[in-house]
PDB file of N, CA and C in Angstrom:
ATOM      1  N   UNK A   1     -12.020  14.848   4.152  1.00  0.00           N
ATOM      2  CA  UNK A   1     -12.093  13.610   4.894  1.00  0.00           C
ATOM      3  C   UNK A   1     -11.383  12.481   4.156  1.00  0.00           C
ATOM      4  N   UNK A   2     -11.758  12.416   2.900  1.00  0.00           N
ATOM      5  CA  UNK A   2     -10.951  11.193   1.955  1.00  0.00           C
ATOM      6  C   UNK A   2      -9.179  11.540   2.192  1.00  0.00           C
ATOM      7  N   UNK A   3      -8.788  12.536   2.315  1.00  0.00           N
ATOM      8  CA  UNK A   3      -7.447  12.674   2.487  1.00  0.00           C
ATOM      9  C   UNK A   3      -6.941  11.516   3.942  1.00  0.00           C
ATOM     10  N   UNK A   4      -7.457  12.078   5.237  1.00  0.00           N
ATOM     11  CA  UNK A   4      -6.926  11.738   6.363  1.00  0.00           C
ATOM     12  C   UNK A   4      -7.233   9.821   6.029  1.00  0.00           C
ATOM     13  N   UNK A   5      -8.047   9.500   5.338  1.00  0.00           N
ATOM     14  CA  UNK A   5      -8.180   7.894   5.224  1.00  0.00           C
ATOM     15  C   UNK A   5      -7.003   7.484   3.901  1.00  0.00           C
ATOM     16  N   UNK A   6      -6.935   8.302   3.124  1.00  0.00           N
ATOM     17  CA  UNK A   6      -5.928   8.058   2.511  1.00  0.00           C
ATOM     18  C   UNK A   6      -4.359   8.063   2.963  1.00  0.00           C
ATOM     19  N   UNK A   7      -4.042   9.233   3.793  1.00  0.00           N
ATOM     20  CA  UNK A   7      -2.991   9.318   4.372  1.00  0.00           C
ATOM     21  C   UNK A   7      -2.780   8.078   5.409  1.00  0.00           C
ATOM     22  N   UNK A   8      -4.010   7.417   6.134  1.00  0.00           N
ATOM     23  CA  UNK A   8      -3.975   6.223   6.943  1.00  0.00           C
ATOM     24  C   UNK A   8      -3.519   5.356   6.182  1.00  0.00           C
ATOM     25  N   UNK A   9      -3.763   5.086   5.419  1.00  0.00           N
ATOM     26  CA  UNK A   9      -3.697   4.270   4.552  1.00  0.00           C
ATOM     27  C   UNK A   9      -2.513   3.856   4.571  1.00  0.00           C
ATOM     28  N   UNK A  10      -1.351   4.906   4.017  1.00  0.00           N
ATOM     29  CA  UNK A  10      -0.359   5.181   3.142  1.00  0.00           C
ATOM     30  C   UNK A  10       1.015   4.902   4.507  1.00  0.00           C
ATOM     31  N   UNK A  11       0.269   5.136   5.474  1.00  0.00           N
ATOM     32  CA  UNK A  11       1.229   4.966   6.795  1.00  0.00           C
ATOM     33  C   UNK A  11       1.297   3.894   6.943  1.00  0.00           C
ATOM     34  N   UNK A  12       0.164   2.999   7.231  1.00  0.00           N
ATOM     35  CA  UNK A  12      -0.302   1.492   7.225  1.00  0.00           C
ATOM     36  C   UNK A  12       0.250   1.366   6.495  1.00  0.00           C
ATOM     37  N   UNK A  13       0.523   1.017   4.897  1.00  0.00           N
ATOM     38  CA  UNK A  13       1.671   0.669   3.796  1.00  0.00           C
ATOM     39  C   UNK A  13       2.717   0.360   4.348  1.00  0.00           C
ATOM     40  N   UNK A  14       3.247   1.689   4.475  1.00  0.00           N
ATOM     41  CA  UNK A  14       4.520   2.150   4.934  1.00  0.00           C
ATOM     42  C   UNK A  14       5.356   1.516   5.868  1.00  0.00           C
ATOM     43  N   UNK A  15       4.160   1.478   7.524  1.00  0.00           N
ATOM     44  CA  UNK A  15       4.533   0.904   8.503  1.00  0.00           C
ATOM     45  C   UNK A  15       4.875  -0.628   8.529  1.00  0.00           C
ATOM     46  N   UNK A  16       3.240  -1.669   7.852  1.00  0.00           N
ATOM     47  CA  UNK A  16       3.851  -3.190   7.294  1.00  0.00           C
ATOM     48  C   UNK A  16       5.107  -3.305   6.754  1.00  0.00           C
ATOM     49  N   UNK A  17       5.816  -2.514   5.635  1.00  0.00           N
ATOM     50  CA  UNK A  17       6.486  -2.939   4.962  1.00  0.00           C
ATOM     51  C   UNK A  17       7.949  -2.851   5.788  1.00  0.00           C
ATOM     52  N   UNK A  18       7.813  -2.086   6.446  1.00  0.00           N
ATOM     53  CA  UNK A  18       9.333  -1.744   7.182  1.00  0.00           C
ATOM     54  C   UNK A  18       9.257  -2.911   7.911  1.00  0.00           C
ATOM     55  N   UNK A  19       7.738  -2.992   9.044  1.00  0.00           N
ATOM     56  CA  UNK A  19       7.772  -4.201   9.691  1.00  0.00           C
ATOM     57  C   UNK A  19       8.618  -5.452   9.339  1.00  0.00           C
ATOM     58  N   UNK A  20       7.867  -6.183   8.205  1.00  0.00           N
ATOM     59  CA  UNK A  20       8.249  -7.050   7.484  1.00  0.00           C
ATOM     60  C   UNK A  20       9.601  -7.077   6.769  1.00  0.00           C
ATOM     61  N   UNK A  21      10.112  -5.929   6.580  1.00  0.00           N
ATOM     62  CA  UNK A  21      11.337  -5.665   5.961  1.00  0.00           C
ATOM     63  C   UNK A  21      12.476  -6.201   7.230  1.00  0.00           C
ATOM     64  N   UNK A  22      12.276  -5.450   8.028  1.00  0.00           N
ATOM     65  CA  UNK A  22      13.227  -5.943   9.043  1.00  0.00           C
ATOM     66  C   UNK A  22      12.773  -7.172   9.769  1.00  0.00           C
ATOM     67  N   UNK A  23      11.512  -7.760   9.707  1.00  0.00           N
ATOM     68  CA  UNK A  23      11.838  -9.148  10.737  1.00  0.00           C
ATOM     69  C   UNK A  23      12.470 -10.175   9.520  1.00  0.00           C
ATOM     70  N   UNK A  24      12.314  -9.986   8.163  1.00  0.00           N
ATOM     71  CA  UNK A  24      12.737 -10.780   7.217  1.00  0.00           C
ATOM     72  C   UNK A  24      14.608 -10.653   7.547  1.00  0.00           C
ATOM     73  N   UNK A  25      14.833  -9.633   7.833  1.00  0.00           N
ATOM     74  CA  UNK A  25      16.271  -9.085   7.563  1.00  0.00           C
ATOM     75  C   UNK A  25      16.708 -10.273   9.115  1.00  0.00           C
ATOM     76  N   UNK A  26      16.368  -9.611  10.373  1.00  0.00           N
ATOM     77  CA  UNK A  26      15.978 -10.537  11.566  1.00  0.00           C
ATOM     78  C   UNK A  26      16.366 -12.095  11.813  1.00  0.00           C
ATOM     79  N   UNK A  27      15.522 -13.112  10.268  1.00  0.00           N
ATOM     80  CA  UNK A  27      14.954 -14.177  10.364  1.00  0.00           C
ATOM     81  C   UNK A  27      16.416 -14.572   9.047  1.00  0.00           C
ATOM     82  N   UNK A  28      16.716 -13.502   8.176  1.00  0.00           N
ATOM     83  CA  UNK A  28      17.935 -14.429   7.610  1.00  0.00           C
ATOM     84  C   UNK A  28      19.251 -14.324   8.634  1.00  0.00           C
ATOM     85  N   UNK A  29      19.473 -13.289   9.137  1.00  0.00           N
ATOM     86  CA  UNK A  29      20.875 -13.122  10.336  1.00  0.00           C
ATOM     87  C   UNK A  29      20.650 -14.469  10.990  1.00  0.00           C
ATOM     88  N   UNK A  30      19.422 -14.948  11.302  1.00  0.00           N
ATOM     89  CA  UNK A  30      19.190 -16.174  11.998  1.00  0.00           C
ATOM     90  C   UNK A  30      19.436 -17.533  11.521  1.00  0.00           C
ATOM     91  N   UNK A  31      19.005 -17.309  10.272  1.00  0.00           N
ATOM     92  CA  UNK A  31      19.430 -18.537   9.418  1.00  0.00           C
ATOM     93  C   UNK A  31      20.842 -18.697   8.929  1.00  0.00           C
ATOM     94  N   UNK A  32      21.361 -17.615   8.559  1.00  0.00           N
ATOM     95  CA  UNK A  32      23.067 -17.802   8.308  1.00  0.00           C
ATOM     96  C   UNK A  32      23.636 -18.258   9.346  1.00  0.00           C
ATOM     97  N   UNK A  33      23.782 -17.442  10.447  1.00  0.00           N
ATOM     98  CA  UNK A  33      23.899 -18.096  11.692  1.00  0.00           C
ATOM     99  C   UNK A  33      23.549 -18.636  12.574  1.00  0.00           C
ATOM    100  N   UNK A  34      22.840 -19.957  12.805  1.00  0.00           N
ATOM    101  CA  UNK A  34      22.193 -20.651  13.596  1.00  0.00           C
ATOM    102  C   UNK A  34      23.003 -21.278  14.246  1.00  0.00           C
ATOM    103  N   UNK A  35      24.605 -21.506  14.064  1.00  0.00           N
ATOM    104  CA  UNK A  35      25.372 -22.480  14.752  1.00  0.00           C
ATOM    105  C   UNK A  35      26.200 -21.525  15.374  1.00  0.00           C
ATOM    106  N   UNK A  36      25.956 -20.156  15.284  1.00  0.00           N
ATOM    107  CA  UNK A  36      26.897 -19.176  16.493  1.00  0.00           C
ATOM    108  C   UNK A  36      25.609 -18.364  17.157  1.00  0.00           C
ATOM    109  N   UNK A  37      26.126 -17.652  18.282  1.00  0.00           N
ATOM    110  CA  UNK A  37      25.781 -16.931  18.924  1.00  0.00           C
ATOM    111  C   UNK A  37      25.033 -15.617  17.967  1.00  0.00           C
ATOM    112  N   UNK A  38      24.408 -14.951  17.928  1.00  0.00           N
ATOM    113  CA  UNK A  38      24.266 -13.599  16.963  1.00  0.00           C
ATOM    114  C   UNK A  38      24.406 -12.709  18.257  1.00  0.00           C
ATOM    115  N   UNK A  39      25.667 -11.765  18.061  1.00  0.00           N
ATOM    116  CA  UNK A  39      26.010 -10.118  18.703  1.00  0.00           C
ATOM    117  C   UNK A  39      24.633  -9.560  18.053  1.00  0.00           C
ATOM    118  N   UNK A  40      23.901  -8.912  18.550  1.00  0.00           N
ATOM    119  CA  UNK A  40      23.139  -8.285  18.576  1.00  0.00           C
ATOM    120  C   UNK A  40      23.561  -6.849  18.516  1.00  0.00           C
ATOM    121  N   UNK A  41      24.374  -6.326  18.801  1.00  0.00           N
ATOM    122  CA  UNK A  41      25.488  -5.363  19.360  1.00  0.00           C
ATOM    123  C   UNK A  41      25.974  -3.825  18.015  1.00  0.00           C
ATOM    124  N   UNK A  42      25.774  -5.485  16.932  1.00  0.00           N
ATOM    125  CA  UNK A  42      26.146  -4.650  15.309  1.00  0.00           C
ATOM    126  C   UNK A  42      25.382  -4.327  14.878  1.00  0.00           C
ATOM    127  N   UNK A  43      25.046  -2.960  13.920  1.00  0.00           N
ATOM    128  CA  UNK A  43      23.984  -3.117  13.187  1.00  0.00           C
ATOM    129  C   UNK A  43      23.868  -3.987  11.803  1.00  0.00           C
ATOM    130  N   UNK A  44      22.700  -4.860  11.130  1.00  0.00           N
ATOM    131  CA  UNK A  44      23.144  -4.911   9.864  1.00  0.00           C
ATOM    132  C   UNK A  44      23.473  -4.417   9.109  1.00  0.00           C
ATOM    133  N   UNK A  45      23.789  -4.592   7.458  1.00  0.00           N
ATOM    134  CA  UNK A  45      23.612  -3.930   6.498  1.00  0.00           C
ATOM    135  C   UNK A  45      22.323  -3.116   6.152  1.00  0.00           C
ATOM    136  N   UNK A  46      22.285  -2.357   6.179  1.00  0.00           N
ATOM    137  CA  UNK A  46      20.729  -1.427   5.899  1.00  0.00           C
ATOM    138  C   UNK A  46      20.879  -0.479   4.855  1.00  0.00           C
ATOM    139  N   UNK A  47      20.076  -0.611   4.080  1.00  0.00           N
ATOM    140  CA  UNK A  47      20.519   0.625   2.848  1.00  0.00           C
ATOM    141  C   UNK A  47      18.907   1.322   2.685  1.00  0.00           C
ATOM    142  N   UNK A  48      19.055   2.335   3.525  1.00  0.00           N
ATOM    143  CA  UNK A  48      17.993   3.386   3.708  1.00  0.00           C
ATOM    144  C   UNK A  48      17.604   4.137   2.313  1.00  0.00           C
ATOM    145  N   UNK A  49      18.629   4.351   1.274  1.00  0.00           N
ATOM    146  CA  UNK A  49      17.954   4.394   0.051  1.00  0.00           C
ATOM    147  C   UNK A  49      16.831   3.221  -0.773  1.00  0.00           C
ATOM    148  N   UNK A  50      17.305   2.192  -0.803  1.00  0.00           N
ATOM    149  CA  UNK A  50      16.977   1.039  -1.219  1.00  0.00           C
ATOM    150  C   UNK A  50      15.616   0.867  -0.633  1.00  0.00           C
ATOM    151  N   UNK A  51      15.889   0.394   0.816  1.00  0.00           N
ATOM    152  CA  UNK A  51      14.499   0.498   1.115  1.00  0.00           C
ATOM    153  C   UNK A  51      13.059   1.529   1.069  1.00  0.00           C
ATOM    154  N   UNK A  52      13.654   2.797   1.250  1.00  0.00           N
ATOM    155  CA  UNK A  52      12.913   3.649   0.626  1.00  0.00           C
ATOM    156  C   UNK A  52      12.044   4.088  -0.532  1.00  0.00           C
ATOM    157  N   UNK A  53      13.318   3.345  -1.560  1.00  0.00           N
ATOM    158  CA  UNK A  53      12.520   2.735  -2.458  1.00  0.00           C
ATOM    159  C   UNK A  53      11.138   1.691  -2.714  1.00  0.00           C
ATOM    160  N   UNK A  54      11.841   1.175  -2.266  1.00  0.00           N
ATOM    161  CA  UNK A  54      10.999  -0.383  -1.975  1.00  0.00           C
ATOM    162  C   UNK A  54       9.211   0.169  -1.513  1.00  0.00           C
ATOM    163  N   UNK A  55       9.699   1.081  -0.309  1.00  0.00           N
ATOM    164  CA  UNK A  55       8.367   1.415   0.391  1.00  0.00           C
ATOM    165  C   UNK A  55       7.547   2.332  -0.930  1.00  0.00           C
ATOM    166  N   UNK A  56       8.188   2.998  -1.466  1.00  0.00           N
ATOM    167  CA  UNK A  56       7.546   4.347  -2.553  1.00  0.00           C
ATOM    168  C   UNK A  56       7.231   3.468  -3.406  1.00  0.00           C
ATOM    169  N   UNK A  57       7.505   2.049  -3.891  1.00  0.00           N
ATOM    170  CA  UNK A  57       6.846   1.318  -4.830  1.00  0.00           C
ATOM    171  C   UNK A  57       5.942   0.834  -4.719  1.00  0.00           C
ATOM    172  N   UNK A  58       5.666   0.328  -3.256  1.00  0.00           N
ATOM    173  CA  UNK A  58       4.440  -0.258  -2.674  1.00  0.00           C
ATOM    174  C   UNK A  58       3.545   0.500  -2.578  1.00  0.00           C
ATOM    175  N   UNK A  59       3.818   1.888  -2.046  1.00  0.00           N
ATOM    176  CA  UNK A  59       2.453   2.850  -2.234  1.00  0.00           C
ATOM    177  C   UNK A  59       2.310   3.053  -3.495  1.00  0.00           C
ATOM    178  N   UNK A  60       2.815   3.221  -4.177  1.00  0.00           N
ATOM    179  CA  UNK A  60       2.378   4.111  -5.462  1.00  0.00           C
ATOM    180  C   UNK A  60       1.661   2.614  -6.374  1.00  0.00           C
ATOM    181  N   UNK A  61       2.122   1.433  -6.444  1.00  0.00           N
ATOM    182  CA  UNK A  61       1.597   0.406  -6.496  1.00  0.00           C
ATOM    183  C   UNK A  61       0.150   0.593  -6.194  1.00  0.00           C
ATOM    184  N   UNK A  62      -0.174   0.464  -4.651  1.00  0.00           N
ATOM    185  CA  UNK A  62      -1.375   0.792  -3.945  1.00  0.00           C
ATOM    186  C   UNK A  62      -2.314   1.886  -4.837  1.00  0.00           C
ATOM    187  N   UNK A  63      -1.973   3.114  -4.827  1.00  0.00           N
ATOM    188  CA  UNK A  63      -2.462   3.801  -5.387  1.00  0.00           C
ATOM    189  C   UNK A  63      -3.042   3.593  -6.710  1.00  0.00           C
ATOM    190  N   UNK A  64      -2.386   2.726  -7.319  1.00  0.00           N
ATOM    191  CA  UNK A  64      -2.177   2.413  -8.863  1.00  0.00           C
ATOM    192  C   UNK A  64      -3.571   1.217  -8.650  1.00  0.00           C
ATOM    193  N   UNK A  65      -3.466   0.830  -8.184  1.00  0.00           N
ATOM    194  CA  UNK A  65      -4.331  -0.229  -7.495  1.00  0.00           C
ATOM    195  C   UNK A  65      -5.919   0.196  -7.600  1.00  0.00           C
ATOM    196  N   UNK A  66      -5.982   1.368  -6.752  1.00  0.00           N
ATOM    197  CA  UNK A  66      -7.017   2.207  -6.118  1.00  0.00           C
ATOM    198  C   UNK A  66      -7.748   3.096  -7.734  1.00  0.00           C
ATOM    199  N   UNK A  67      -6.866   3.357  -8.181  1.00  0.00           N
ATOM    200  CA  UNK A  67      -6.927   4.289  -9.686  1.00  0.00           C
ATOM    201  C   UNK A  67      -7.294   3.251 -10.403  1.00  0.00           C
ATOM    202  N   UNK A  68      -6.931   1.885 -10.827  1.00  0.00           N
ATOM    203  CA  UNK A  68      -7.582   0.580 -11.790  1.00  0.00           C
ATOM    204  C   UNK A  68      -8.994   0.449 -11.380  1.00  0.00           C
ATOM    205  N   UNK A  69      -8.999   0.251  -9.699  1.00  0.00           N
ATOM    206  CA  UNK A  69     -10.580   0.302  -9.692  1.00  0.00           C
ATOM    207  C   UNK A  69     -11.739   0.874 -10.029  1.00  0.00           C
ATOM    208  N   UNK A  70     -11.248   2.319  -9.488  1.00  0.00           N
ATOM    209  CA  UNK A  70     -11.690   3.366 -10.050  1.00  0.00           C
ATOM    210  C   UNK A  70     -12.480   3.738 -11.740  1.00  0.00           C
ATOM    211  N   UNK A  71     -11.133   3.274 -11.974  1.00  0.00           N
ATOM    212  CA  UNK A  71     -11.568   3.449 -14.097  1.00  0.00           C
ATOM    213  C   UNK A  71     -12.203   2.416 -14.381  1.00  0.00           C
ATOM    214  N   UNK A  72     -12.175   0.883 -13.853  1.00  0.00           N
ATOM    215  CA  UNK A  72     -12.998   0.008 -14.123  1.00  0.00           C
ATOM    216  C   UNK A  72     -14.443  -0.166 -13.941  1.00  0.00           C
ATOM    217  N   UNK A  73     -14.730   0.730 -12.584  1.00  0.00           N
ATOM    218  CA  UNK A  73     -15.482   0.910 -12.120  1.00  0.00           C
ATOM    219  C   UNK A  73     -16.440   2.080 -12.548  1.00  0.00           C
ATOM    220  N   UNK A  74     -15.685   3.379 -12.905  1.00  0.00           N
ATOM    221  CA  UNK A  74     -16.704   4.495 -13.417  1.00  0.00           C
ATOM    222  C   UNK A  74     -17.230   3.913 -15.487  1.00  0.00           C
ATOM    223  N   UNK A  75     -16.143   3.282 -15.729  1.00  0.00           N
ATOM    224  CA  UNK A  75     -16.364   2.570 -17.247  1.00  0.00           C
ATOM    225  C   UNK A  75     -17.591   1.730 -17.282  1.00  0.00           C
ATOM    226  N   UNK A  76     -17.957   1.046 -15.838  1.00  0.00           N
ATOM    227  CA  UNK A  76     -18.655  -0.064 -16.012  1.00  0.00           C
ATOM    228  C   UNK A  76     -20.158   0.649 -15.723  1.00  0.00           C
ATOM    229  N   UNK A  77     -19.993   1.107 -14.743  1.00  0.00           N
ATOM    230  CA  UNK A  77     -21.148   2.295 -14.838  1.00  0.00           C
ATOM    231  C   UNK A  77     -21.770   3.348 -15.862  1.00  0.00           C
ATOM    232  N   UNK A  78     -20.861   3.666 -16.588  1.00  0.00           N
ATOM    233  CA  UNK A  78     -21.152   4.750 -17.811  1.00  0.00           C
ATOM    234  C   UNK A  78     -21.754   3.540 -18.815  1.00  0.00           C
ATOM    235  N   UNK A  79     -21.257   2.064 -19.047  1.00  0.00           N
ATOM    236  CA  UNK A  79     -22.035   1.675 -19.884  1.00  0.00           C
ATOM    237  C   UNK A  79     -23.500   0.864 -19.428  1.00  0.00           C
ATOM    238  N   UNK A  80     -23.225   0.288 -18.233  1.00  0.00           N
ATOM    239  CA  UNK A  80     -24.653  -0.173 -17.813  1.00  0.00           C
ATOM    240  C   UNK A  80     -25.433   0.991 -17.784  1.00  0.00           C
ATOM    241  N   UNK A  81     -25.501   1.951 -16.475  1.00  0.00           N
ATOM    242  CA  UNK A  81     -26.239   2.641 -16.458  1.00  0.00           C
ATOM    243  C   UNK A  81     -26.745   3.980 -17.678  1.00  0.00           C
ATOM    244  N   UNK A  82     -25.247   3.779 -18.176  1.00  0.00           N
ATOM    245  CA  UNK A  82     -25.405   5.309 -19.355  1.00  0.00           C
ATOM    246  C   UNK A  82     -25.449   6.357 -18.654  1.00  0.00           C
ATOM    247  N   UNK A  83     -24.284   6.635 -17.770  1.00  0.00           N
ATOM    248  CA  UNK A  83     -24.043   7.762 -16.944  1.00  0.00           C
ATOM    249  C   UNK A  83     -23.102   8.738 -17.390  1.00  0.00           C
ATOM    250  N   UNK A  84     -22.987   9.620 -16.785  1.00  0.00           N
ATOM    251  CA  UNK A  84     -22.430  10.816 -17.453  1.00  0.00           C
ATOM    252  C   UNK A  84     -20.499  10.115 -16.628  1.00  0.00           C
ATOM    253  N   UNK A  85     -19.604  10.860 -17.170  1.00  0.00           N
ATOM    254  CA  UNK A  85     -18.276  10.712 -16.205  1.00  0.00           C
ATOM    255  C   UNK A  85     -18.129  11.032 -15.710  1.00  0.00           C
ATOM    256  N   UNK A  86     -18.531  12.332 -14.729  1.00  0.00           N
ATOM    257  CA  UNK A  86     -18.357  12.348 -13.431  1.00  0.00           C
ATOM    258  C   UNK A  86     -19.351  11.857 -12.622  1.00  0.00           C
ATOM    259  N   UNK A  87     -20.821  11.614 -12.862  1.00  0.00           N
ATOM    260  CA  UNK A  87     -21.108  10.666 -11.993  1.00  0.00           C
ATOM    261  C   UNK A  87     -20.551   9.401 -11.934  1.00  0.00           C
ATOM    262  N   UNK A  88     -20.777   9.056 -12.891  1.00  0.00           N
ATOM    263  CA  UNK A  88     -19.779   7.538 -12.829  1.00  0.00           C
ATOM    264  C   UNK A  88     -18.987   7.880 -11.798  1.00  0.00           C
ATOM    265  N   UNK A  89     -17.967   8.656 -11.648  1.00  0.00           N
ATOM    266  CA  UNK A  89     -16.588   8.016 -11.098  1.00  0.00           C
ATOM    267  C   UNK A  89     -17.224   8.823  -9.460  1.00  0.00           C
ATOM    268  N   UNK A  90     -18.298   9.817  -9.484  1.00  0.00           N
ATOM    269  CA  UNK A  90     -18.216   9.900  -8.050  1.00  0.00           C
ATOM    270  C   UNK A  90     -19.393   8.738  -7.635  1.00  0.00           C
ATOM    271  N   UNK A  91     -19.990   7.797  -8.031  1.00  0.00           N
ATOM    272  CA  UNK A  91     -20.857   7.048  -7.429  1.00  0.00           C
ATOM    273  C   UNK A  91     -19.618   5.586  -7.545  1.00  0.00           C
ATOM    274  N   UNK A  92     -18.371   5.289  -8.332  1.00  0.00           N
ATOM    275  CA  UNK A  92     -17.155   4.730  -7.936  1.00  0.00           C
ATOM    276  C   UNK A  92     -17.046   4.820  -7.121  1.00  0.00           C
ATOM    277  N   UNK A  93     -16.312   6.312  -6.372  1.00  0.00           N
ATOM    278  CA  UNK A  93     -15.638   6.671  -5.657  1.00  0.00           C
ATOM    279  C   UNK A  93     -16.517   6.469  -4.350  1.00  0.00           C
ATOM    280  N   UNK A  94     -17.624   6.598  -4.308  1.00  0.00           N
ATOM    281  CA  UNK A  94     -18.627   6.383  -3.188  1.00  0.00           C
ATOM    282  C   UNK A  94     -18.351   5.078  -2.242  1.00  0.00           C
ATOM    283  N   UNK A  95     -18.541   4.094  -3.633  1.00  0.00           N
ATOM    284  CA  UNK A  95     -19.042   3.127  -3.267  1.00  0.00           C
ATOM    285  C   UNK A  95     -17.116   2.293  -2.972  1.00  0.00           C
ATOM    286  N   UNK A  96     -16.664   2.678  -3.548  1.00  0.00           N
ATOM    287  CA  UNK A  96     -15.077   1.860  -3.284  1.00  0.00           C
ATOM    288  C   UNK A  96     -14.857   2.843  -1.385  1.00  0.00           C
ATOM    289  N   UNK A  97     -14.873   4.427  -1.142  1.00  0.00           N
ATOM    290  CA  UNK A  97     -14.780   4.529  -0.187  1.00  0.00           C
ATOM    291  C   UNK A  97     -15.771   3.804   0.868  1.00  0.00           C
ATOM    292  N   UNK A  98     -16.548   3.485   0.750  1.00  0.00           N
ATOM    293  CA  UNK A  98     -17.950   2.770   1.898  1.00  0.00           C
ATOM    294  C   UNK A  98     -18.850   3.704   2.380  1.00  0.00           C
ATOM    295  N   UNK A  99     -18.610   4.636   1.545  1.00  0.00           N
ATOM    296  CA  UNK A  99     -19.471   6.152   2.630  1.00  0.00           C
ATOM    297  C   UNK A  99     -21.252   6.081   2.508  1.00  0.00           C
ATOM    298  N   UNK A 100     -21.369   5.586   1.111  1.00  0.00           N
ATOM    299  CA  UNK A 100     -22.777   4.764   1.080  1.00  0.00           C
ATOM    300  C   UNK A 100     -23.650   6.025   1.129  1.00  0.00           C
ATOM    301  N   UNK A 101     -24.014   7.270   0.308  1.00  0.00           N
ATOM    302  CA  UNK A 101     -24.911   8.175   0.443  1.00  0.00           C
ATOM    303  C   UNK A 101     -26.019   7.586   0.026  1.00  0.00           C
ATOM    304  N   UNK A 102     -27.422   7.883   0.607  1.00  0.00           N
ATOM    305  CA  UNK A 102     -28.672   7.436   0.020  1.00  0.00           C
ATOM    306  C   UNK A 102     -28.882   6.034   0.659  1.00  0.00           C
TER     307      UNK A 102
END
């Protein structure tokens, strides 16, 4: 189950960033040219490597994100409570997913 919310996740990423990638791209064609017409007709410059990039940084970012909490979180537990490490990180992992057992 944690997979298919993760994979949501990772699409959602994915999907914003292109979003935003191209209305930004959109909103400067607009600003360079505000005193002509814009052909719509051309494509821009697009560099499908580049951006690709861009997107694989943001997830893995994300992820990186998700993994800080994680260790901060099973650390902070092992010393308050004096828990073992894998509980720690699965009562983390619990509580960062929302699944809320008990």
């Amino acid at each position: 189950f944690f997979g298919v919310v993760l994979i949501g996740v990772a699409a959602g990423v994915i999907i914003h960033t292109l979003e935003a990638k191209a209305e930004d791209k959109i909103n400067r064609l607009r600003e360079q040219h505000h005193d002509v017409e814009l052909d719509f007709g051309h494509q821009p410059a697009f560099n499908l490597e580049r951006e690709t990039r861009r997107v694989f940084l943001d997830v893995l970012c994300s992820f990186a994100m998700i993994g800080i909490s994680l260790a901060i979180g099973s650390a902070t537990m092992m010393q308050l409570e004096d828990w073992s490490a894998a509980d720690a990180f699965y009562f983390s992992m619990v509580t960062i997913t929302t699944v809320g057992y008990g």
